[in-house]
C-alpha atoms as a PDB file:
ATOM      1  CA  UNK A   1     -26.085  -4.799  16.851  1.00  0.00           C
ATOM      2  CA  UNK A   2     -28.027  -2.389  14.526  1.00  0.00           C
ATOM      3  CA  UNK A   3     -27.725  -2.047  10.998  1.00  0.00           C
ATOM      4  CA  UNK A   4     -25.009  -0.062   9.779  1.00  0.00           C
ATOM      5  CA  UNK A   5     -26.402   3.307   8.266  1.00  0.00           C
ATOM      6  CA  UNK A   6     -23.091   4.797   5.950  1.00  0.00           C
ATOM      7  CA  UNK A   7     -20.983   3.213   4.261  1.00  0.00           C
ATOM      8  CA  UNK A   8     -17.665   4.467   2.380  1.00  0.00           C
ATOM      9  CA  UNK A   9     -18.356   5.036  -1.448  1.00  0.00           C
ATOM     10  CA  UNK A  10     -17.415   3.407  -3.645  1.00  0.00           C
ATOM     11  CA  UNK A  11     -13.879   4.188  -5.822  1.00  0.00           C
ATOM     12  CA  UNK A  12     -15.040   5.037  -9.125  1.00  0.00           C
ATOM     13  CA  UNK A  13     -11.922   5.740 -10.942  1.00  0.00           C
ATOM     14  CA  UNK A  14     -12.880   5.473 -14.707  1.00  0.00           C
ATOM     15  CA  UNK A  15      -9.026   3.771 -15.436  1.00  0.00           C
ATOM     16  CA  UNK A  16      -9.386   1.347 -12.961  1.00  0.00           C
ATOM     17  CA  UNK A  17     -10.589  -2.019 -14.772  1.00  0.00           C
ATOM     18  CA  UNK A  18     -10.840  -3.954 -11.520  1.00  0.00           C
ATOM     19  CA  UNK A  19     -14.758  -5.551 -11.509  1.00  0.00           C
ATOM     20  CA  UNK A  20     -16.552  -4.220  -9.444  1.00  0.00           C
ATOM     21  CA  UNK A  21     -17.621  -6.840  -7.407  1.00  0.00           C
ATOM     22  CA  UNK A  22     -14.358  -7.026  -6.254  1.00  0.00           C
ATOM     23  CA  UNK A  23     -14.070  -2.922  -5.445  1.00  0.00           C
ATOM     24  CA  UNK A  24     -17.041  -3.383  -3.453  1.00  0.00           C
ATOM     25  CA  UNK A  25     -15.668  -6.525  -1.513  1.00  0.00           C
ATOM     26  CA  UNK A  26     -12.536  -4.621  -0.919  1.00  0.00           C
ATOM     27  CA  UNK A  27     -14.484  -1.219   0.706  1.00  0.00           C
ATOM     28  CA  UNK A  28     -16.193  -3.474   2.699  1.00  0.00           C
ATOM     29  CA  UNK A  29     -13.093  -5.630   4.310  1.00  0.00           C
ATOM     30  CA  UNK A  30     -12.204  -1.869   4.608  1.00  0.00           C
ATOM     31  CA  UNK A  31     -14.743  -1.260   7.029  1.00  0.00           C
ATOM     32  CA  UNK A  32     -14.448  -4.323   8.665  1.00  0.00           C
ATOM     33  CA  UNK A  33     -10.502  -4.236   9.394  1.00  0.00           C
ATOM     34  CA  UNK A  34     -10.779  -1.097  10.996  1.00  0.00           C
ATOM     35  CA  UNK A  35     -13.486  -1.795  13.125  1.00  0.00           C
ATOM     36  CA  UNK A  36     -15.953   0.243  11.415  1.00  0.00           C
ATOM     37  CA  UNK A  37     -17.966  -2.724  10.572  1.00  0.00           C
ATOM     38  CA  UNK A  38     -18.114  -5.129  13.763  1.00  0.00           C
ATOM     39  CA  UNK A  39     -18.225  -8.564  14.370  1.00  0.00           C
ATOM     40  CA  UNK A  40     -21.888  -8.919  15.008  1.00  0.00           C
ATOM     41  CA  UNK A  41     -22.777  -5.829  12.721  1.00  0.00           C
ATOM     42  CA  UNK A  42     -25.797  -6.476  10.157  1.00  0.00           C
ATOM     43  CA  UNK A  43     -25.019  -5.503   6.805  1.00  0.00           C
ATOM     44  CA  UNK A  44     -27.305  -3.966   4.842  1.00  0.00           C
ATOM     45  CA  UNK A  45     -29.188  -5.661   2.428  1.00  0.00           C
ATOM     46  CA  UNK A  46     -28.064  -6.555  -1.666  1.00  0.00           C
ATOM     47  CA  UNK A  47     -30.799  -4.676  -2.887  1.00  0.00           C
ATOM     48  CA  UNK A  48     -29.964  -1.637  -0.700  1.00  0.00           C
ATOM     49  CA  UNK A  49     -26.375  -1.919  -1.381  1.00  0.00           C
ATOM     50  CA  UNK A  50     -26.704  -2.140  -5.646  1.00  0.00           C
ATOM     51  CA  UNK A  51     -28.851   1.192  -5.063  1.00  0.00           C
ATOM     52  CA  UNK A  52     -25.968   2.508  -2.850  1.00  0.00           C
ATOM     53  CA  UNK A  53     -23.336   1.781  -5.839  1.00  0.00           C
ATOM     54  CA  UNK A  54     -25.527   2.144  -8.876  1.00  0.00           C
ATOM     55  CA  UNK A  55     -25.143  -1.330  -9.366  1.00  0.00           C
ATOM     56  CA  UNK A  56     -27.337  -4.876 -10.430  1.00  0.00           C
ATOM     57  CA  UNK A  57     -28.062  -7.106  -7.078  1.00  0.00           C
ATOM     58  CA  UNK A  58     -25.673  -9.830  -8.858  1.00  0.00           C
ATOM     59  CA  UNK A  59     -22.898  -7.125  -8.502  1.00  0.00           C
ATOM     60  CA  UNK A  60     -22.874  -7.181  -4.698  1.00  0.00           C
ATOM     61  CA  UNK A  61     -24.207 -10.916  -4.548  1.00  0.00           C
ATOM     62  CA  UNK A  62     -20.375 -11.496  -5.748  1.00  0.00           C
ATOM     63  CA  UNK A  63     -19.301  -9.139  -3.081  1.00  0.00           C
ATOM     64  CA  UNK A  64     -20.985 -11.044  -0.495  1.00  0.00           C
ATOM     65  CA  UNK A  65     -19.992 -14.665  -1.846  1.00  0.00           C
ATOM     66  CA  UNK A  66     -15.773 -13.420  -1.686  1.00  0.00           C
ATOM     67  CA  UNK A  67     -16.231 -12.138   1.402  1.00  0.00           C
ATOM     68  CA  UNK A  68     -17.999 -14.687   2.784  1.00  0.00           C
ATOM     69  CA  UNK A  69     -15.592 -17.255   1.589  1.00  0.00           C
ATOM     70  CA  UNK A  70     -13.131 -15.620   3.587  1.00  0.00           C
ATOM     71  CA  UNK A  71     -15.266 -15.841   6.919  1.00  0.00           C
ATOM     72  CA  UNK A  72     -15.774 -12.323   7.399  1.00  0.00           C
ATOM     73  CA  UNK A  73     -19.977 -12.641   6.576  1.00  0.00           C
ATOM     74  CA  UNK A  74     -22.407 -14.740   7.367  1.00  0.00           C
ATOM     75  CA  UNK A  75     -26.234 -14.929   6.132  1.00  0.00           C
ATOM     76  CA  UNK A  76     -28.639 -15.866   8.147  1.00  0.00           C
ATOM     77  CA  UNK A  77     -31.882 -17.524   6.983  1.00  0.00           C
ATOM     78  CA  UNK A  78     -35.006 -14.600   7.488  1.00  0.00           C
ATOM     79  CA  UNK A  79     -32.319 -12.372   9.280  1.00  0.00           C
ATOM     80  CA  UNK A  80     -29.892 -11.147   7.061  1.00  0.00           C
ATOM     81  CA  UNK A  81     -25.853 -11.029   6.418  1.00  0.00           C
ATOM     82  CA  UNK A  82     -23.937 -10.260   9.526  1.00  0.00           C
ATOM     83  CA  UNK A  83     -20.246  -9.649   9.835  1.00  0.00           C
ATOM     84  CA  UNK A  84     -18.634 -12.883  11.661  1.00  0.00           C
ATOM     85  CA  UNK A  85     -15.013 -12.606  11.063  1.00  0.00           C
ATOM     86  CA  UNK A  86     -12.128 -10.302  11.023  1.00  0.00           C
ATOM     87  CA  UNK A  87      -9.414 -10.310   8.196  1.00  0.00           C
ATOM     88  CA  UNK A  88      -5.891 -11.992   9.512  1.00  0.00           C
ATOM     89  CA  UNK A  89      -3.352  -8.959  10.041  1.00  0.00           C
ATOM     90  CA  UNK A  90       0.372  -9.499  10.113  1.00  0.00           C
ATOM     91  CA  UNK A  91       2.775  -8.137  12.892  1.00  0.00           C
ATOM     92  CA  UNK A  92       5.683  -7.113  11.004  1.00  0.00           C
ATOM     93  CA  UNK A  93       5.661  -3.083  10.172  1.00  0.00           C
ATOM     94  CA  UNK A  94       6.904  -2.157   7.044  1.00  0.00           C
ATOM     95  CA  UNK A  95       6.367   1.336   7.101  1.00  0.00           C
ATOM     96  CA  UNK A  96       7.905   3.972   9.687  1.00  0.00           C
ATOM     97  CA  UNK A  97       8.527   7.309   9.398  1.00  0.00           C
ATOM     98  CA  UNK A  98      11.867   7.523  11.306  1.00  0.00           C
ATOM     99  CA  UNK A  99      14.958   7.891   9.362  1.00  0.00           C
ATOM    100  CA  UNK A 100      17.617   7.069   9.197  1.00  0.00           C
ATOM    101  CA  UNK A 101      16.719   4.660  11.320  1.00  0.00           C
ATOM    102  CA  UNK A 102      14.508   2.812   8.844  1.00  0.00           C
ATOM    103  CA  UNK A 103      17.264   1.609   6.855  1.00  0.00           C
ATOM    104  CA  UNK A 104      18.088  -0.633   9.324  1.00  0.00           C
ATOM    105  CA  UNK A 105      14.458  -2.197   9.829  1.00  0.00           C
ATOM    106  CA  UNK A 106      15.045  -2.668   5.864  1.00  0.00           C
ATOM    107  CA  UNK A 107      18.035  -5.275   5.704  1.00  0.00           C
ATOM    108  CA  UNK A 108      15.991  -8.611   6.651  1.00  0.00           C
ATOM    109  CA  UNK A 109      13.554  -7.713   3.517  1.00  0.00           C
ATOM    110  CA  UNK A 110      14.414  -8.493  -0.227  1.00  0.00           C
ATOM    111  CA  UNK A 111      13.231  -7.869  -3.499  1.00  0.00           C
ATOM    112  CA  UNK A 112      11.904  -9.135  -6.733  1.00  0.00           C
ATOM    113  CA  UNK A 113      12.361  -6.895 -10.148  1.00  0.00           C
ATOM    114  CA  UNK A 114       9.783  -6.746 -12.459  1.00  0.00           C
ATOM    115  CA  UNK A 115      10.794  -4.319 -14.903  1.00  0.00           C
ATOM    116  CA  UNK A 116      13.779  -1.809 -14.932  1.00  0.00           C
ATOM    117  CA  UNK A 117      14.708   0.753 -17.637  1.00  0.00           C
ATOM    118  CA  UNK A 118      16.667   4.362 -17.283  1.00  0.00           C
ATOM    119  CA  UNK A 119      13.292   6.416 -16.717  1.00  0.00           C
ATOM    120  CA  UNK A 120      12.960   9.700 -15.305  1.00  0.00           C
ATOM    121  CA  UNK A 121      10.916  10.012 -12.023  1.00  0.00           C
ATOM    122  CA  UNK A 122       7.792  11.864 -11.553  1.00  0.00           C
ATOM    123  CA  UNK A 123       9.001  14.810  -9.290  1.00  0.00           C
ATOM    124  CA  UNK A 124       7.447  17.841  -7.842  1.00  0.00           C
ATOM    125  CA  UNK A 125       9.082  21.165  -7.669  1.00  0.00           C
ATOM    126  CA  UNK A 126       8.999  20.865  -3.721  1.00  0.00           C
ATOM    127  CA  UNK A 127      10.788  17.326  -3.803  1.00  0.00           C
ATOM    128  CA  UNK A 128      13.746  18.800  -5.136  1.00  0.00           C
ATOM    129  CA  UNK A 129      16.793  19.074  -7.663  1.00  0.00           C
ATOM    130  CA  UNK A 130      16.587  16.158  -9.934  1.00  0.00           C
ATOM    131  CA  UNK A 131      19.503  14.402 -10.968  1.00  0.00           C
ATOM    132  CA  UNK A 132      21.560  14.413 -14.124  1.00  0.00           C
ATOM    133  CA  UNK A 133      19.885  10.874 -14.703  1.00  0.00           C
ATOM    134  CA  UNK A 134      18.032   7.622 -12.853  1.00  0.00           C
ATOM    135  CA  UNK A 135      17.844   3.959 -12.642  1.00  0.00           C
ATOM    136  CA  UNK A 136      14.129   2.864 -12.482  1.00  0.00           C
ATOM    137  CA  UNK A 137      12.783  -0.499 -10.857  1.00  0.00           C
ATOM    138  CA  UNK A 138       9.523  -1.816 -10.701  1.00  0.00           C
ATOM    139  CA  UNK A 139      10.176  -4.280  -7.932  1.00  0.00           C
ATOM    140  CA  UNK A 140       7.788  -6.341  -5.402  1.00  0.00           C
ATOM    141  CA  UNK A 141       9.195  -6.659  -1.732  1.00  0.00           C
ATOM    142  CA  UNK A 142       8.740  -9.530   0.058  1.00  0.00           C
ATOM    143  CA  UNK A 143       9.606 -10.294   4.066  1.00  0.00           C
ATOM    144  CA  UNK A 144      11.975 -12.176   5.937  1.00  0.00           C
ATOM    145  CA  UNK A 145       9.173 -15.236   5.326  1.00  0.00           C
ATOM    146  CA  UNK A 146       9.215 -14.619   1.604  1.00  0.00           C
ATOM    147  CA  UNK A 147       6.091 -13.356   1.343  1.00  0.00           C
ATOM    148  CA  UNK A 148       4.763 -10.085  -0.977  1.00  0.00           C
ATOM    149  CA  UNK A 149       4.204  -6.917   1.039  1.00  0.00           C
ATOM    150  CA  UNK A 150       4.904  -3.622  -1.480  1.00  0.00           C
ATOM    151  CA  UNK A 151       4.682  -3.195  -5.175  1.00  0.00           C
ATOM    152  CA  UNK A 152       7.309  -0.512  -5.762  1.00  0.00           C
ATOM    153  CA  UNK A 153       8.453   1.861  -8.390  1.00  0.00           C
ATOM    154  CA  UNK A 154      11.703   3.617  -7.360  1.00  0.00           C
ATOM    155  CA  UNK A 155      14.469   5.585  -9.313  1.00  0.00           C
ATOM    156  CA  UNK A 156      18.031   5.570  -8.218  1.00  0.00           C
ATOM    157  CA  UNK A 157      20.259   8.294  -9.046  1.00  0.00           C
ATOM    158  CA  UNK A 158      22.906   6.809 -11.716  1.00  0.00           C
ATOM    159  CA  UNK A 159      25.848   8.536  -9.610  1.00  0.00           C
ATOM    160  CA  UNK A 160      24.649   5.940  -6.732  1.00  0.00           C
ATOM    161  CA  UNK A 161      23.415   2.637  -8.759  1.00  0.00           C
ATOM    162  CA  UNK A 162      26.119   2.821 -11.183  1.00  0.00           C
ATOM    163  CA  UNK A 163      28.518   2.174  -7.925  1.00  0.00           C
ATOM    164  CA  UNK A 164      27.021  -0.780  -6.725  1.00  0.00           C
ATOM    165  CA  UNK A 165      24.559  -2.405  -9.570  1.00  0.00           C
ATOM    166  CA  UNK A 166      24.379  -5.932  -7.969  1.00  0.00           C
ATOM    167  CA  UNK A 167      23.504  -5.099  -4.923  1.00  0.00           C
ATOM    168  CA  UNK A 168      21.033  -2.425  -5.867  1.00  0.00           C
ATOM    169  CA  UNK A 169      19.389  -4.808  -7.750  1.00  0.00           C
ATOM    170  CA  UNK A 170      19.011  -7.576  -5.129  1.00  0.00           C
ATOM    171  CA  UNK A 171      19.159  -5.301  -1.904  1.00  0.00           C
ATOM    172  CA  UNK A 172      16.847  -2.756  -0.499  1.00  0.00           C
ATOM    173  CA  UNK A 173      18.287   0.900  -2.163  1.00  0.00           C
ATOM    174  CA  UNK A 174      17.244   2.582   1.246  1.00  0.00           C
ATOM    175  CA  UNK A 175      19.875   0.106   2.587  1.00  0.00           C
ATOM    176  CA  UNK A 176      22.346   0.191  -0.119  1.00  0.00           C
ATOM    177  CA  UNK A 177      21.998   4.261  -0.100  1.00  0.00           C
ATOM    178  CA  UNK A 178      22.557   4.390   3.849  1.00  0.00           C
ATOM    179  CA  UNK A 179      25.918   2.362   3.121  1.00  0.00           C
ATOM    180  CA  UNK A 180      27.335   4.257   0.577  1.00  0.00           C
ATOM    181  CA  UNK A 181      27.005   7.621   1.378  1.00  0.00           C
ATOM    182  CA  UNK A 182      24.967   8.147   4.598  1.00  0.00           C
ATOM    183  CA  UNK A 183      26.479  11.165   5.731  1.00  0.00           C
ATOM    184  CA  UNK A 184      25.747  12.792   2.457  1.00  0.00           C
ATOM    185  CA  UNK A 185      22.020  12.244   2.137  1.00  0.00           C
ATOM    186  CA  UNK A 186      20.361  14.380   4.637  1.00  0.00           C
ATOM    187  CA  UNK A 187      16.275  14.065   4.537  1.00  0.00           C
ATOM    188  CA  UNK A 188      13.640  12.398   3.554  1.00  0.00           C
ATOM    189  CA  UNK A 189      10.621  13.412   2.566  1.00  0.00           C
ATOM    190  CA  UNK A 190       7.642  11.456   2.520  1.00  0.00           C
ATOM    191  CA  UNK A 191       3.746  11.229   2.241  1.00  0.00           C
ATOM    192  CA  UNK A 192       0.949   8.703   2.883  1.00  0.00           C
ATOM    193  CA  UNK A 193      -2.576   8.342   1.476  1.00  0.00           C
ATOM    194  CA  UNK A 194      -4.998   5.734   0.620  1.00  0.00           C
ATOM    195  CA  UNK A 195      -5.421   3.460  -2.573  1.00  0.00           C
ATOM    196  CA  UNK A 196      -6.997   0.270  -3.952  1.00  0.00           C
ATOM    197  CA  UNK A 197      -5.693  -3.044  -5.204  1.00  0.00           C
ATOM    198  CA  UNK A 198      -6.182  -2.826  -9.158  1.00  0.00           C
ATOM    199  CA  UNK A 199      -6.375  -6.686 -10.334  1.00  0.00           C
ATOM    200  CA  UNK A 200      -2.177  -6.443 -11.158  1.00  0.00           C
ATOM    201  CA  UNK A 201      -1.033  -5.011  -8.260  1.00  0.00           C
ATOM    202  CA  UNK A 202      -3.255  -7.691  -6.188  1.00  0.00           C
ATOM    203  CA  UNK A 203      -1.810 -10.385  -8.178  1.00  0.00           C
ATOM    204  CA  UNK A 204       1.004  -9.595  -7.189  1.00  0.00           C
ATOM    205  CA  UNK A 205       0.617  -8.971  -3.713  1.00  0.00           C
ATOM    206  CA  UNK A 206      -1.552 -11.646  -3.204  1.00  0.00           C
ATOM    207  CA  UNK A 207      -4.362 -10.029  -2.287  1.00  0.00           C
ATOM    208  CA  UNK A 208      -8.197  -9.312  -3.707  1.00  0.00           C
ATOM    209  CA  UNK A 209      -8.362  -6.730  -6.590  1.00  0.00           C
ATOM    210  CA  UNK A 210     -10.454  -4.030  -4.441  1.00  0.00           C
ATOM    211  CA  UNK A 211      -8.466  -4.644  -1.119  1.00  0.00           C
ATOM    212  CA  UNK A 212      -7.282  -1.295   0.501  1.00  0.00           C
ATOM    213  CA  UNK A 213      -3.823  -0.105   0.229  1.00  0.00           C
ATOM    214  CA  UNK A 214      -1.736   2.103   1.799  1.00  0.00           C
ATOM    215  CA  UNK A 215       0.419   4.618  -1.219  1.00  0.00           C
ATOM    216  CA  UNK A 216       3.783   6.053   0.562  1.00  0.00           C
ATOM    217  CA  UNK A 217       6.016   8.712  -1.661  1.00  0.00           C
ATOM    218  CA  UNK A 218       9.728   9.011  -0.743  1.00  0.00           C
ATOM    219  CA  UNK A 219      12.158  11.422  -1.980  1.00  0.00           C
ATOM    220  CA  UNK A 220      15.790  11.106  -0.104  1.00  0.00           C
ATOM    221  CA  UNK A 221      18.282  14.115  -0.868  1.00  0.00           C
ATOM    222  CA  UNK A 222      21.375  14.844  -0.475  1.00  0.00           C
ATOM    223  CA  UNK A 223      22.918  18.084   1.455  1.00  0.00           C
ATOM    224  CA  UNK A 224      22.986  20.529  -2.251  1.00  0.00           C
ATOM    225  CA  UNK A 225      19.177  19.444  -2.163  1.00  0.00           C
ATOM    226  CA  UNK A 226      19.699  17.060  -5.137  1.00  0.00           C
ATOM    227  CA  UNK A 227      16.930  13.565  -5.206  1.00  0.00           C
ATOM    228  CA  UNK A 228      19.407  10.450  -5.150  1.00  0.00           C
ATOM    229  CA  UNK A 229      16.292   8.591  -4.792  1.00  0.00           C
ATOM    230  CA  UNK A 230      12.402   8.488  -5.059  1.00  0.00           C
ATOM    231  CA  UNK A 231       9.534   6.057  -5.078  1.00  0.00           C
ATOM    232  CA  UNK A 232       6.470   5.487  -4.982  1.00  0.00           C
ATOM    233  CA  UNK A 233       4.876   2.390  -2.962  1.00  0.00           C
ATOM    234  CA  UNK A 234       1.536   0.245  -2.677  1.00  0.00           C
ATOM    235  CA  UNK A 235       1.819  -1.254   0.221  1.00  0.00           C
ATOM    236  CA  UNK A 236      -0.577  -4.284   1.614  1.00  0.00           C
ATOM    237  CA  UNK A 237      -2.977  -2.709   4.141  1.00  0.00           C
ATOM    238  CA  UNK A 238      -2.035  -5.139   6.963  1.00  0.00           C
ATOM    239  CA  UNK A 239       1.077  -4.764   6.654  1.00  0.00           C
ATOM    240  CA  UNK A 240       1.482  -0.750   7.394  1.00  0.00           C
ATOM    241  CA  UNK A 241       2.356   0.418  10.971  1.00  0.00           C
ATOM    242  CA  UNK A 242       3.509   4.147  11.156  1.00  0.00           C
ATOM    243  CA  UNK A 243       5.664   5.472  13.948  1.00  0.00           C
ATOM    244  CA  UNK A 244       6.748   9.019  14.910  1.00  0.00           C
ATOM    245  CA  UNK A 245       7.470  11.278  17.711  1.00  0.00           C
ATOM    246  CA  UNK A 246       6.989  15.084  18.735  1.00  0.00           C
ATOM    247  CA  UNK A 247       8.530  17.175  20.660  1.00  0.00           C
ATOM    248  CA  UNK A 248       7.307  20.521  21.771  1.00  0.00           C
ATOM    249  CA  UNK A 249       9.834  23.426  21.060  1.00  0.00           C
ATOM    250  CA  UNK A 250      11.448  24.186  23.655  1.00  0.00           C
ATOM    251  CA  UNK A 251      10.115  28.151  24.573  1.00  0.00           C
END
């Protein structure tokens, strides 16, 4: 294999207090996830990679050391670091884009709260007619196995939560929504982009401060175009599958 000649840059967000070490570890498993780095791939060297990312040769030394802890690099003596592993990816999807559908992939996962308070959601114009007033949760999700997949921050219209607090709490609200009033709530609107792990959100996700994540908005409304719920997710990278279908009109 020859040596890679681009690389992604380098997040420089100036509120994101994750060392950089760890940023730089995380663009790199990136790369290698997605196949943009292969197994067999020479990386290029520390001293070309602290020039890349204006930073000192310790800097990426780290980068090197985390990733090659996990088995993903590999120095050789007079050679040079090579990319030997893959990271381990989990089968279960958390995120499709059907709906109402989706509910139902929801009920086998659960949740942990974190914080809760009566906040008011960040909307756009274009999500919506807000509602008199919300329920916010900053919750983790975790899988049938128990284990972390999504930090979330969601807002339940009072007029919903108030009519089923226990559940909301312990339940997915997609699900709990879907059961109280599905014929009511009418679409869902939703958008994707790409993020990084700060050093809380990895924590609790169990991930590497710097790993890639996937960022999902939801807004679900109901048929006078009012939000009964919205959220914004961080979801773990290997655990993201999106699903949809098209269908040509019909002439």
């Amino acid at each position: 294999m020859t040596m890679v000649n681009s690389m992604s840059k380098l997040d420089t967000d100036p509120n994101d207090m994750t060392p950089l070490y760890c940023r730089i570890a995380g663009a790199l498993r990136s790369e290698i996830a997605s196949g943009e780095l292969e197994v067999g791939t020479q990386l290029p060297t520390i001293a070309a990679l602290a020039i890349r990312y204006k930073v000192a040769p310790v800097t990426v030394r780290e980068s090197f050391r985390l990733l090659s802890e996990e088995g993903l690099i590999r120095g050789r003596r007079g050679s040079g670091t090579f990319v030997c592993g893959l990271p381990s990816l989990r089968n279960t999807p958390v995120t499709e884009a059907g709906w109402p559908s989706l509910s139902e992939r929801l009920r086998k996962y659960r949740s942990q709260i974190l914080e809760t308070d009566d906040g008011v959601p960040p909307l756009l114009p274009s999500d919506g007619k807000p509602a008199k007033a919300y329920r916010r949760m900053l919750r983790v999700h975790q899988d049938e196995h128990k284990e972390p997949f999504r930090v979330v921050e969601l807002f339940i219209a009072r007029k919903y939560y108030d009519r089923a607090p226990r559940r909301f709490d312990k339940e997915m609200a997609l699900v709990v929504l879907e059961d109280l009033d599905s014929t009511n709530l009418v679409e869902m609107k939703q958008s994707f982009t790409l993020t990084i792990a700060d050093a809380i959100v990895a924590g609790h996700l169990d991930i590497y401060a710097g790993d890639p994540l996937g960022r999902l908005r939801r807004s679900l409304v109901d048929k006078n175009g009012t939000i009964a719920y919205f959220s914004i997710a961080l979801i773990r990278a290997d655990r993201i599958s999106l699903s949809w279908s098209m269908s040509r009109p019909k002439k």
